[in-house]
C-alpha atoms as a PDB file:
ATOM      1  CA  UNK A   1     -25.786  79.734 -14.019  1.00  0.00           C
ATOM      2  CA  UNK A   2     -27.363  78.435 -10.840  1.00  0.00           C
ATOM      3  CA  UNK A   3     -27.571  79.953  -7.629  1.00  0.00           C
ATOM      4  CA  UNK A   4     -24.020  80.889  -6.647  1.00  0.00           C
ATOM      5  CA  UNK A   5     -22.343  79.379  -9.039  1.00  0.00           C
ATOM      6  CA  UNK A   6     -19.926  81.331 -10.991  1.00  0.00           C
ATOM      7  CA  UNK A   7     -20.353  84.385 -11.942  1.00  0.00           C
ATOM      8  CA  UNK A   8     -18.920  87.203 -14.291  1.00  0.00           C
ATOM      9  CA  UNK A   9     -16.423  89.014 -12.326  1.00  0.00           C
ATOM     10  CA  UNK A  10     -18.370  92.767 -12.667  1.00  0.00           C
ATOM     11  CA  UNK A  11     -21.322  91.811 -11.327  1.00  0.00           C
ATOM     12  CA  UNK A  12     -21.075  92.385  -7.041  1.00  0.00           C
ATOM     13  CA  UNK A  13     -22.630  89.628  -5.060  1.00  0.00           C
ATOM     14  CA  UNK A  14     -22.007  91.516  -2.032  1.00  0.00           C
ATOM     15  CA  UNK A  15     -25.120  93.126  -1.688  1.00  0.00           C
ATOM     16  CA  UNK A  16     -28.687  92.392  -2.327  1.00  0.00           C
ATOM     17  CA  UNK A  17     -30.643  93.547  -5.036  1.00  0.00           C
ATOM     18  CA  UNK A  18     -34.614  93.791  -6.114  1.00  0.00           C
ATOM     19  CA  UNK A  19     -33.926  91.358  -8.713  1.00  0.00           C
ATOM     20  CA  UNK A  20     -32.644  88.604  -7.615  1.00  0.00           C
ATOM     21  CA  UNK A  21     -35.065  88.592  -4.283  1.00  0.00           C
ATOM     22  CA  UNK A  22     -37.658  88.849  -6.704  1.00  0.00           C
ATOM     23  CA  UNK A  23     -36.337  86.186  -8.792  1.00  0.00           C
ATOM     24  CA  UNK A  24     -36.465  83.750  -5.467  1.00  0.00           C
ATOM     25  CA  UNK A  25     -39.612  84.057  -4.461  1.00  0.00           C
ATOM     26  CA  UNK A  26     -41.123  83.187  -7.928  1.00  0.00           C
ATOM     27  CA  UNK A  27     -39.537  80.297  -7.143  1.00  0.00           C
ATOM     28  CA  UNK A  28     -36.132  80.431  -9.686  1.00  0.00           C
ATOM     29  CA  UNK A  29     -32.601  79.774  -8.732  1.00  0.00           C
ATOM     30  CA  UNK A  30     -30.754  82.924 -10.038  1.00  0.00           C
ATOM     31  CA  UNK A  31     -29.508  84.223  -7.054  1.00  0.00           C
ATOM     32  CA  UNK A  32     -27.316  84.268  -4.071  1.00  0.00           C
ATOM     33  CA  UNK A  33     -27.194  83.973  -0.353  1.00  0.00           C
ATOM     34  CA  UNK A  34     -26.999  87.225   0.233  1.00  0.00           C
ATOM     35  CA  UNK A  35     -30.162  88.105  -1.416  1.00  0.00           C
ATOM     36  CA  UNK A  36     -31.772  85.140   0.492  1.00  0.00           C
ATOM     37  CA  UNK A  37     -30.591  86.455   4.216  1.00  0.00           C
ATOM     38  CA  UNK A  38     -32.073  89.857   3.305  1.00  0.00           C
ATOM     39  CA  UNK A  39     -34.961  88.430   2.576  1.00  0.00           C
ATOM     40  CA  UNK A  40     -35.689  85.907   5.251  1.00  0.00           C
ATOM     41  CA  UNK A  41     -34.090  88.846   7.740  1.00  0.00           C
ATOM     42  CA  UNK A  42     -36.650  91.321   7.073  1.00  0.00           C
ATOM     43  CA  UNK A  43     -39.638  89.531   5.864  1.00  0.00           C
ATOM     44  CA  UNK A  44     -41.574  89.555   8.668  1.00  0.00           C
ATOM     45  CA  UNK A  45     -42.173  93.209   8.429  1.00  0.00           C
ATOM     46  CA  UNK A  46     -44.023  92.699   5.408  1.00  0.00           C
ATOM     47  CA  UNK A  47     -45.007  88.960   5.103  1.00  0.00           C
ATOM     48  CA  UNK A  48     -47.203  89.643   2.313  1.00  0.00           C
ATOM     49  CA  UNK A  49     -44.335  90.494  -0.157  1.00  0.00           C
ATOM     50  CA  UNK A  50     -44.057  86.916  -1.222  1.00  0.00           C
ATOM     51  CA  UNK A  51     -47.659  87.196  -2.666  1.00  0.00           C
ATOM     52  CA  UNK A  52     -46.961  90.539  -4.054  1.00  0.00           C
ATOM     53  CA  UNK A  53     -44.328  89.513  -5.599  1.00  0.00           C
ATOM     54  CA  UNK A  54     -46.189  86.388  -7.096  1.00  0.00           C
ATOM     55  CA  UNK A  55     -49.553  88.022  -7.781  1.00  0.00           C
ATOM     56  CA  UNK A  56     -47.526  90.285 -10.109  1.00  0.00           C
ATOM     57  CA  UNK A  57     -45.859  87.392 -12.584  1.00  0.00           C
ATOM     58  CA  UNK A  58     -49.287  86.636 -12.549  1.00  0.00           C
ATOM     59  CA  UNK A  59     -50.623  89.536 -13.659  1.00  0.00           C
ATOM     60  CA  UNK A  60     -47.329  90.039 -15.779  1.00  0.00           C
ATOM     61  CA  UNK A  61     -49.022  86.860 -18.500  1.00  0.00           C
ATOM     62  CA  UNK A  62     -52.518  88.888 -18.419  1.00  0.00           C
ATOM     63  CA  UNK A  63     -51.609  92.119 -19.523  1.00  0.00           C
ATOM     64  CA  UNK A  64     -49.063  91.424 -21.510  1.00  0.00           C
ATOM     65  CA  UNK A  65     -51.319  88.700 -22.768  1.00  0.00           C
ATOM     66  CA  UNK A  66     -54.380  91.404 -23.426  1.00  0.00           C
ATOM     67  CA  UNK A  67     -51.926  93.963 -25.183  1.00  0.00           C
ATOM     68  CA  UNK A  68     -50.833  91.721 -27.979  1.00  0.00           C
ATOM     69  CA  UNK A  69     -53.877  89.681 -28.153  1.00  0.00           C
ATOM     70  CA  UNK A  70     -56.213  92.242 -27.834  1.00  0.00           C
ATOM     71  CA  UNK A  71     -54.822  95.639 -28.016  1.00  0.00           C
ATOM     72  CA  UNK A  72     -52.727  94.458 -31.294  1.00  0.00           C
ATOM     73  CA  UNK A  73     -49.428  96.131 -29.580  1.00  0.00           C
ATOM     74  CA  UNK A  74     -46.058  94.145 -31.209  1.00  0.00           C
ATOM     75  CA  UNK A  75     -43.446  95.892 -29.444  1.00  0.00           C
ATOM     76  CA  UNK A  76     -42.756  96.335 -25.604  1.00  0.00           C
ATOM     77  CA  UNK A  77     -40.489  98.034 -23.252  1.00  0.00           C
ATOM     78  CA  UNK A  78     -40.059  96.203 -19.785  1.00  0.00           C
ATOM     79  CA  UNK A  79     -38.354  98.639 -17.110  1.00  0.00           C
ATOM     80  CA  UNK A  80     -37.066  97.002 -14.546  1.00  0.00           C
ATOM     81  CA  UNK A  81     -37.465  93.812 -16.046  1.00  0.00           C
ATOM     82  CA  UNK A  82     -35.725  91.425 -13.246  1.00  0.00           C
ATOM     83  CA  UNK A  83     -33.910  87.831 -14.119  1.00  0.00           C
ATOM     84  CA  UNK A  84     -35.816  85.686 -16.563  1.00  0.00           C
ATOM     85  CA  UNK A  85     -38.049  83.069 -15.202  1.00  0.00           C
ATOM     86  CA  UNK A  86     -41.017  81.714 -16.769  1.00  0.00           C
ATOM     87  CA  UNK A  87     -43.510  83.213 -18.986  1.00  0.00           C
ATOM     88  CA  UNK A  88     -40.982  86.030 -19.884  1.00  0.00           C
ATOM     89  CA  UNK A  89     -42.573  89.416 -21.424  1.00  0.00           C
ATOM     90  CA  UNK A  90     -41.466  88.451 -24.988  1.00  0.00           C
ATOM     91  CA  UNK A  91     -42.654  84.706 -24.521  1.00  0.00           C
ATOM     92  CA  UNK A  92     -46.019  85.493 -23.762  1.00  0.00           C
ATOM     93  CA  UNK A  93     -46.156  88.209 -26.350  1.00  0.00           C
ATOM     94  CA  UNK A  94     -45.024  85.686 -29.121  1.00  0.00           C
ATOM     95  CA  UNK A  95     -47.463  83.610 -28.075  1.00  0.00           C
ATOM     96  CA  UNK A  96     -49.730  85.263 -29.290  1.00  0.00           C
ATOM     97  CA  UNK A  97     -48.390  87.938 -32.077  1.00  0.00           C
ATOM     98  CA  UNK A  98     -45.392  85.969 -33.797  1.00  0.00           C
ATOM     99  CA  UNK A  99     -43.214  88.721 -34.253  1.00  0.00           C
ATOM    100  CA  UNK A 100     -43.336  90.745 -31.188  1.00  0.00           C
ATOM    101  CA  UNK A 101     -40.743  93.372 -29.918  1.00  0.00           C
ATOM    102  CA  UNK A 102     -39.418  93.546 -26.699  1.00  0.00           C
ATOM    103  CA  UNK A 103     -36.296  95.640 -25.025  1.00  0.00           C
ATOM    104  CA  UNK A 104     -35.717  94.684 -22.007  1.00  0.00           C
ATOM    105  CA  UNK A 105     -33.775  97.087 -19.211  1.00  0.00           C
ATOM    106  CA  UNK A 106     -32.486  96.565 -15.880  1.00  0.00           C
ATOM    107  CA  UNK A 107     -29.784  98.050 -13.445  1.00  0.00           C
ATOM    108  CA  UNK A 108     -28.711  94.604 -12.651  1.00  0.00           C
ATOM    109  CA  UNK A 109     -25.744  93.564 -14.693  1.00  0.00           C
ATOM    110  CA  UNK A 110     -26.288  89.925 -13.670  1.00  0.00           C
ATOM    111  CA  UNK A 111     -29.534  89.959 -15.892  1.00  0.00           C
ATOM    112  CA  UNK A 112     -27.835  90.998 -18.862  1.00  0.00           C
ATOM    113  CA  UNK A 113     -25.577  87.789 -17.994  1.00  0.00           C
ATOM    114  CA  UNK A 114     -28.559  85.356 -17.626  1.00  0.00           C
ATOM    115  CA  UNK A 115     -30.282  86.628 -20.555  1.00  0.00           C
ATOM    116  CA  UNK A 116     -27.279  86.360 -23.249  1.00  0.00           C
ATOM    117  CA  UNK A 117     -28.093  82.833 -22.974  1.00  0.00           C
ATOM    118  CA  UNK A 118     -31.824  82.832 -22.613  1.00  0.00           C
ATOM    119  CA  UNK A 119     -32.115  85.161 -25.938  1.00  0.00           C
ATOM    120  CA  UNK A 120     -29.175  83.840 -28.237  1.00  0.00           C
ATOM    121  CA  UNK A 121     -30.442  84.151 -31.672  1.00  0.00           C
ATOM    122  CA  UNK A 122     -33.269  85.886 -31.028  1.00  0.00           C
ATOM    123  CA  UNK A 123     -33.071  89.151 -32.928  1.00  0.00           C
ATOM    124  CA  UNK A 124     -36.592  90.354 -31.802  1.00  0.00           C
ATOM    125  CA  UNK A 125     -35.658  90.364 -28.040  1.00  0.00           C
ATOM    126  CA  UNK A 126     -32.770  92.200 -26.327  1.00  0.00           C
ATOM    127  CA  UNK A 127     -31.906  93.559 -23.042  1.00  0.00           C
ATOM    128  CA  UNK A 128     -29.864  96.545 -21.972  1.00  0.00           C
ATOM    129  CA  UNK A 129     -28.076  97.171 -18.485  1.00  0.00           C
ATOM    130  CA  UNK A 130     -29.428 100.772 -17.566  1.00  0.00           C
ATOM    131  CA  UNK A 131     -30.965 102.881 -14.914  1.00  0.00           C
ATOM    132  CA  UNK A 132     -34.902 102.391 -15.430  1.00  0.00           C
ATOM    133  CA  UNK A 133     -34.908 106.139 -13.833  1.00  0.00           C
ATOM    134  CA  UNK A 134     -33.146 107.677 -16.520  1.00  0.00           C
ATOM    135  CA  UNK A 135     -35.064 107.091 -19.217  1.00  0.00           C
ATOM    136  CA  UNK A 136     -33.861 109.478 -21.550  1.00  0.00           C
ATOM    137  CA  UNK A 137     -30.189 107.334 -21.479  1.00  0.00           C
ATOM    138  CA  UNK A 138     -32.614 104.080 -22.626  1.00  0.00           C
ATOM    139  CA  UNK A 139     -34.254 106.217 -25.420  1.00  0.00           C
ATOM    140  CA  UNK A 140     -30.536 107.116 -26.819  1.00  0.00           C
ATOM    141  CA  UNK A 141     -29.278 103.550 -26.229  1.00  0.00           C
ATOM    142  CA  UNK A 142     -28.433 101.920 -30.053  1.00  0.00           C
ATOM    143  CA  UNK A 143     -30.161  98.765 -28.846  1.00  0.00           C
ATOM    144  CA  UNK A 144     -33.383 100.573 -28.134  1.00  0.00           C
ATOM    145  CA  UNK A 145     -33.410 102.369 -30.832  1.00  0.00           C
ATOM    146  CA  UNK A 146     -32.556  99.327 -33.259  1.00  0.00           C
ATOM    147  CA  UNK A 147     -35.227  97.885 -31.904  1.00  0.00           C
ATOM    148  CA  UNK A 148     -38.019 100.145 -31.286  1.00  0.00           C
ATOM    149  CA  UNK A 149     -40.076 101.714 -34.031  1.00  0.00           C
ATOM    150  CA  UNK A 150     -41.829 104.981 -32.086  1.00  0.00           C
ATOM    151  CA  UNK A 151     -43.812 105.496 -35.266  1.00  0.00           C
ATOM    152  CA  UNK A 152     -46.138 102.705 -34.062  1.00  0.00           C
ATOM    153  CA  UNK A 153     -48.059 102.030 -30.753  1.00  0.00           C
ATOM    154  CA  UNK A 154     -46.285 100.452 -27.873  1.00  0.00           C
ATOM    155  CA  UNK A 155     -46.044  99.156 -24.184  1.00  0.00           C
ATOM    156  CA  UNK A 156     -44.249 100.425 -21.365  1.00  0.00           C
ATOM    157  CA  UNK A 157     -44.231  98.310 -18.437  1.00  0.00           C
ATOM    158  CA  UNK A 158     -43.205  99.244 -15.002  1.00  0.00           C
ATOM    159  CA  UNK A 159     -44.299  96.055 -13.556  1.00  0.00           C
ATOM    160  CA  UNK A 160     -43.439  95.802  -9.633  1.00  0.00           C
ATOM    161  CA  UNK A 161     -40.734  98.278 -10.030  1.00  0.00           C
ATOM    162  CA  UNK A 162     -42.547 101.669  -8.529  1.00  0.00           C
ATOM    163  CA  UNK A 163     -41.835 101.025  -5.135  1.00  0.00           C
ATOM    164  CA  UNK A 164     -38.144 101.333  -6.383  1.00  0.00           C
ATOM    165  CA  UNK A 165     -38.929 104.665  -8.172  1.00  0.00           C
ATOM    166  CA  UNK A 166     -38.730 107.374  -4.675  1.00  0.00           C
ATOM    167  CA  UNK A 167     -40.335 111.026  -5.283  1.00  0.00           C
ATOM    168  CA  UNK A 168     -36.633 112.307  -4.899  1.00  0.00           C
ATOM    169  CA  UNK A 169     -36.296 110.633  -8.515  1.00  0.00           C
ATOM    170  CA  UNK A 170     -38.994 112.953  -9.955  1.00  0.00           C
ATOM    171  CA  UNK A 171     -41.325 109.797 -11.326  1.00  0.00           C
ATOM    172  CA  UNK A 172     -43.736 111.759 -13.411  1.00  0.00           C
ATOM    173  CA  UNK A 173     -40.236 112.035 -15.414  1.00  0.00           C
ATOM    174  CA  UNK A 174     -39.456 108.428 -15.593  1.00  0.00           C
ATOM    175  CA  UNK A 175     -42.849 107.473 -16.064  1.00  0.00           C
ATOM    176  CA  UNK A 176     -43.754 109.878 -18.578  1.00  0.00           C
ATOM    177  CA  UNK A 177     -40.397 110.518 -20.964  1.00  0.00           C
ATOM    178  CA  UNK A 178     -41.032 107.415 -22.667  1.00  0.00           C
ATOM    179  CA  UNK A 179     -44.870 106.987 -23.239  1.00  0.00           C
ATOM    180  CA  UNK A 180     -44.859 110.850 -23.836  1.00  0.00           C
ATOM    181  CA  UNK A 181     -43.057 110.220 -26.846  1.00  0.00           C
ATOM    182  CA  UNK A 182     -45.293 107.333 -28.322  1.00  0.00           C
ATOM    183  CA  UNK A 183     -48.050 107.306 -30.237  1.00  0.00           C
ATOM    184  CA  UNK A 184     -51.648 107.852 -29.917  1.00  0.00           C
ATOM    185  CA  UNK A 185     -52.564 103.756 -29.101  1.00  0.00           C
ATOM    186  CA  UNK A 186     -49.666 103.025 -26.812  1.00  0.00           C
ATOM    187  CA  UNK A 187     -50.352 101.774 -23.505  1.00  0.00           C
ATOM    188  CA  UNK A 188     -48.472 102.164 -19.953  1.00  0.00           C
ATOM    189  CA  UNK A 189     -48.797  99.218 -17.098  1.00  0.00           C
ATOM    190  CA  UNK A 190     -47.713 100.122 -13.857  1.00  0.00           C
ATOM    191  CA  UNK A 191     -48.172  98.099 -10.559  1.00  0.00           C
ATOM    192  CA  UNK A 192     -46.236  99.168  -7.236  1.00  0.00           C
ATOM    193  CA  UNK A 193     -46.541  97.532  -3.253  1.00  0.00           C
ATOM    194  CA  UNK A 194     -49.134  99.506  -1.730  1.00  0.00           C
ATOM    195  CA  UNK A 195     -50.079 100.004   2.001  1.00  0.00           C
ATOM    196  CA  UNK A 196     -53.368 101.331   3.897  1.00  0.00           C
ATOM    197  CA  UNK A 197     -50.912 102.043   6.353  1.00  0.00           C
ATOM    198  CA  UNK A 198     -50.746 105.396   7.561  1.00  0.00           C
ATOM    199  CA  UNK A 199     -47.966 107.278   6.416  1.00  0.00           C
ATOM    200  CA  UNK A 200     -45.572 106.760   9.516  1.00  0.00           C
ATOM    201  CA  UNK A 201     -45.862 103.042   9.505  1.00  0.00           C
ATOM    202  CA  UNK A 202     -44.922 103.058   5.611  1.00  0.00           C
ATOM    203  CA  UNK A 203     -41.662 105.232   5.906  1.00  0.00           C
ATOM    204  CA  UNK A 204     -40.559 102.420   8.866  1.00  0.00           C
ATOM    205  CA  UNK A 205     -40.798  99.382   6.387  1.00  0.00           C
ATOM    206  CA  UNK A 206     -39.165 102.105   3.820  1.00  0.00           C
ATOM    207  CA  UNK A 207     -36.149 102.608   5.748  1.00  0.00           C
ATOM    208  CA  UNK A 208     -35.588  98.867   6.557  1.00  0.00           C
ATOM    209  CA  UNK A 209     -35.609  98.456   2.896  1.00  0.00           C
ATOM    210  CA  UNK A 210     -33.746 101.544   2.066  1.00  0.00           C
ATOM    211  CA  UNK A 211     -31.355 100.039   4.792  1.00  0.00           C
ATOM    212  CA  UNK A 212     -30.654  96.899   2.868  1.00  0.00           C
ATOM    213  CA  UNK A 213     -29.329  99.027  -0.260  1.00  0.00           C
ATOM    214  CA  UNK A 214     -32.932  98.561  -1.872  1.00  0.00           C
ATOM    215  CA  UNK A 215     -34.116 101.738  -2.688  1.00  0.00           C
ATOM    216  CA  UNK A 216     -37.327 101.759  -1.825  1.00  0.00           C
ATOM    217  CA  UNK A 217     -41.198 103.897  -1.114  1.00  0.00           C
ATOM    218  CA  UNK A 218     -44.387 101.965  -0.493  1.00  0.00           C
ATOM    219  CA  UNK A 219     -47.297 104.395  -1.797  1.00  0.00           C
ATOM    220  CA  UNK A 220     -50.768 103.878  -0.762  1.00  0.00           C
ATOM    221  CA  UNK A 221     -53.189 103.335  -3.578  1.00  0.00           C
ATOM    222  CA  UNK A 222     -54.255 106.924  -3.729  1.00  0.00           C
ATOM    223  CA  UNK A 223     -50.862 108.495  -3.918  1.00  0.00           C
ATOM    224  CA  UNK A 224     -50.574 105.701  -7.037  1.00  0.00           C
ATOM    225  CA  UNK A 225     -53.644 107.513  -8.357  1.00  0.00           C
ATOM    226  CA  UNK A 226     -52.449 110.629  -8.216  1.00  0.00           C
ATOM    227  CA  UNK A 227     -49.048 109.248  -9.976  1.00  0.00           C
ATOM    228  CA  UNK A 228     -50.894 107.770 -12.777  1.00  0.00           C
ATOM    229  CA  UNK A 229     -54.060 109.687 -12.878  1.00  0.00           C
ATOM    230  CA  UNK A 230     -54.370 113.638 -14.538  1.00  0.00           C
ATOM    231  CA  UNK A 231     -51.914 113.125 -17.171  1.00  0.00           C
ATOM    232  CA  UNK A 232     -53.968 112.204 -19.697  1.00  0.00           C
ATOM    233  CA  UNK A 233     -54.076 108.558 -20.155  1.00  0.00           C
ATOM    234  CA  UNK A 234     -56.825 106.433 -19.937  1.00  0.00           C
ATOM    235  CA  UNK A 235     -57.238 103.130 -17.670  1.00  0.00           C
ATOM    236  CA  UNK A 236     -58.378 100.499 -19.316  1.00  0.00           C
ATOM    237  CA  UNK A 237     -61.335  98.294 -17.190  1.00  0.00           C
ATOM    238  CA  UNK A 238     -60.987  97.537 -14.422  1.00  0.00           C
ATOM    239  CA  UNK A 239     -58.919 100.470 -13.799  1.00  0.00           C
ATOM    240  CA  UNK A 240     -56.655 100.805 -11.101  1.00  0.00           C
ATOM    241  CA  UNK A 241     -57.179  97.854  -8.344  1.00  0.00           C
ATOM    242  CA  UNK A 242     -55.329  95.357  -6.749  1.00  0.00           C
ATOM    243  CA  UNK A 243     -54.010  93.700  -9.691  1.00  0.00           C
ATOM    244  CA  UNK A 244     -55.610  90.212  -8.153  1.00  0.00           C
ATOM    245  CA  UNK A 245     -59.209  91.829  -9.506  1.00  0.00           C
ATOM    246  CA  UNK A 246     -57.488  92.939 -12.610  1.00  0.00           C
ATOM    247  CA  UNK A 247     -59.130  90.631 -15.420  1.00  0.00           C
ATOM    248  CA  UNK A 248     -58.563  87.445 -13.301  1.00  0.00           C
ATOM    249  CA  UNK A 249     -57.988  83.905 -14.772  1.00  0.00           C
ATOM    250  CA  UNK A 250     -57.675  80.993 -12.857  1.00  0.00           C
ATOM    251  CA  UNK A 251     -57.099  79.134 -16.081  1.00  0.00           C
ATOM    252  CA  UNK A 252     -53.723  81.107 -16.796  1.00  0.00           C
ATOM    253  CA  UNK A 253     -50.479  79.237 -16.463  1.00  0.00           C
ATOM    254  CA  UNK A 254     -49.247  78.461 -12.912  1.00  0.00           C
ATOM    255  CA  UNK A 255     -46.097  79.855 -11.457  1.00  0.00           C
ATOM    256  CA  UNK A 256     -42.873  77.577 -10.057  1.00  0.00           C
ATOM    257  CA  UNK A 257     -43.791  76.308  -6.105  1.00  0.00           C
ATOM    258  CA  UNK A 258     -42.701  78.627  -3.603  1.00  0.00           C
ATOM    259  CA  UNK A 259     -39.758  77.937  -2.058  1.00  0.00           C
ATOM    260  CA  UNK A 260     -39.476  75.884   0.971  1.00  0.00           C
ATOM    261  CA  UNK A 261     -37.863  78.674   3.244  1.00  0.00           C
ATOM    262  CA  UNK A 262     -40.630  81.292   2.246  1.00  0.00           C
ATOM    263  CA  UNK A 263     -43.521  79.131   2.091  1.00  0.00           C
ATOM    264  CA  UNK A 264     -44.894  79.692   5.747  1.00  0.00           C
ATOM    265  CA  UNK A 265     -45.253  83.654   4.385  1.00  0.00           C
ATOM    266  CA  UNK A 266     -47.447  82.102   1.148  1.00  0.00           C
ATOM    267  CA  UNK A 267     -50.661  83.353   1.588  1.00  0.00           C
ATOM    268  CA  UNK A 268     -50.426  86.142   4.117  1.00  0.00           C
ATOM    269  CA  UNK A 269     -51.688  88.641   2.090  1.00  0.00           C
ATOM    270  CA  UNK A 270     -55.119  86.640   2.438  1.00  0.00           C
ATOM    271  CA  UNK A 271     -54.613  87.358   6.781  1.00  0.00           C
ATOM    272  CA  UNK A 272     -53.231  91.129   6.537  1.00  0.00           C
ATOM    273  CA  UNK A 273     -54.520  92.700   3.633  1.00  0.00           C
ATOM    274  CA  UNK A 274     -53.069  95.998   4.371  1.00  0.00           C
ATOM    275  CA  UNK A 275     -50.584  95.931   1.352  1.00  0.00           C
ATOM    276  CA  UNK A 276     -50.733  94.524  -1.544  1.00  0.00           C
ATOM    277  CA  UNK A 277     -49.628  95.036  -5.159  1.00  0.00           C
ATOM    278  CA  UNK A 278     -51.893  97.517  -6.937  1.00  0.00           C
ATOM    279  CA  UNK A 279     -51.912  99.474 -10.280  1.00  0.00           C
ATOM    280  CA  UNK A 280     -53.309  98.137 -13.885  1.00  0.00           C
ATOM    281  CA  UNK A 281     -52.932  99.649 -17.469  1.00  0.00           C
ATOM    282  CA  UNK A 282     -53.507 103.120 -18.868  1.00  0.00           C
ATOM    283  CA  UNK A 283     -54.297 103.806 -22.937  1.00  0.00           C
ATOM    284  CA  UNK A 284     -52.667 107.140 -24.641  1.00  0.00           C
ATOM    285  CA  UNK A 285     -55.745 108.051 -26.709  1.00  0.00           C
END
């Protein structure tokens, strides 16, 4: 389906979501005008999204890249996952470990659409339409538990998705329930907007988010510390950083060109360097 063409008749178009703004500025074509206005409407608050938003795909390939490569880890859970683009979770993971795992889990009922067709026929690779702060509904979901083998070390990814996750959801919960239950050798990625803002000027740019029907809480990268840190898991080098310093590779595949209508906001994270996408990967010894 391209942008606003037809559409399954559940999914509402009315309203903008993370997803599909996220899926625009990586340059794909899943989504719709109303996602687009948002995001032109309240960009310049926060210019540097656009590279947030990008810097993350990018560091999407090298982690997931390091866990099955390196780490050994063949099956993956990807909260929050967004609309399929390029270099999808289970694409680089197959790359290289051939029979990789991967459930994938969003609120957005449009990527469940998209990805019928992206995954037909693949058995090893399925998505779910559920609330990424519930997890204990994904953990009893027959999909999920088809799929994943808890008897074995895993990945849960929260990539770009804990901004969306507020402290009035209780996020040591959501992050926790699932890797809690895993096994010694599972991994956690997390990476989340940050701001050195003080804490005034980041509850503005929440509530014109929050405004939008985008739930929303920009962190700075202590209060990520604190989230992530103390609960027993270990970062793997280079700890937690803005996730451009995390194991960089200017050999790694590109991403699709910015689109025309944001590319005057490519590259302003280089200007105001304020906030920026932070967070890395933690190890359950």
């Amino acid at each position: 389906m391209d942008a606003d063409g037809p559409v399954p008749t559940d999914i509402p178009t009315d309203v903008p979501t993370s997803a599909r703004i996220y899926n625009w500025a990586l340059g794909g074509k899943d989504n719709f005008e109303i996602d687009r206005q948002f995001a032109l409407q309240n960009i310049h608050y926060s210019p540097e999204i656009v590279d947030a938003a990008r810097e993350n795909r990018l560091f999407l390939y090298r982690v997931v890249r390091y866990l099955a490569a390196e780490a050994g880890i063949r099956q993956f859970i990807d909260l929050g996952c967004g609309l399929p683009t390029e270099n999808n979770v289970h694409q680089v993971a197959q790359q290289f470990v051939s029979d990789a795992r991967v459930l994938y889990v969003d609120i957005d009922p449009i990527v469940l659409a998209h990805a019928r067709a992206l995954l037909a026929g693949d058995g090893s690779t399925v998505v779910i339409t559920a609330d990424m702060r519930d997890p204990e509904a994904i953990l009893e979901h027959p999909d999920a538990k088809r799929l994943i083998d808890f008897s074995e070390p895993l990945a849960v990814l929260y990539l770009s998705v804990g901004h969306h996750i507020k402290d009035e959801d209780d996020p040591h919960r959501v992050l926790y329930t699932i890797i809690d239950r895993a096994v010694p050798g599972s991994y956690l990625a997390f990476t989340q907007v940050v701001s050195t803002d003080p804490p005034e000027r980041r509850a503005e740019l929440d509530a014109i988010a929050n405004a939008g029907g985008v739930p929303w809480q920009t962190r700075s990268p202590e209060e990520v510390d604190a989230l992530l840190l103390g609960h027993g898991l270990e970062p793997v080098e280079p700890g937690l950083v803005d996730i451009n310093n995390w194991r960089p590779d200017p050999d790694q595949p590109p991403l699709a060109p910015v689109p025309p209508e944001l590319k005057p906001y490519e590259g302003a994270s280089k200007l105001r360097k304020e906030r920026f996408e932070y967070g890395g990967l933690l190890k359950k010894p």
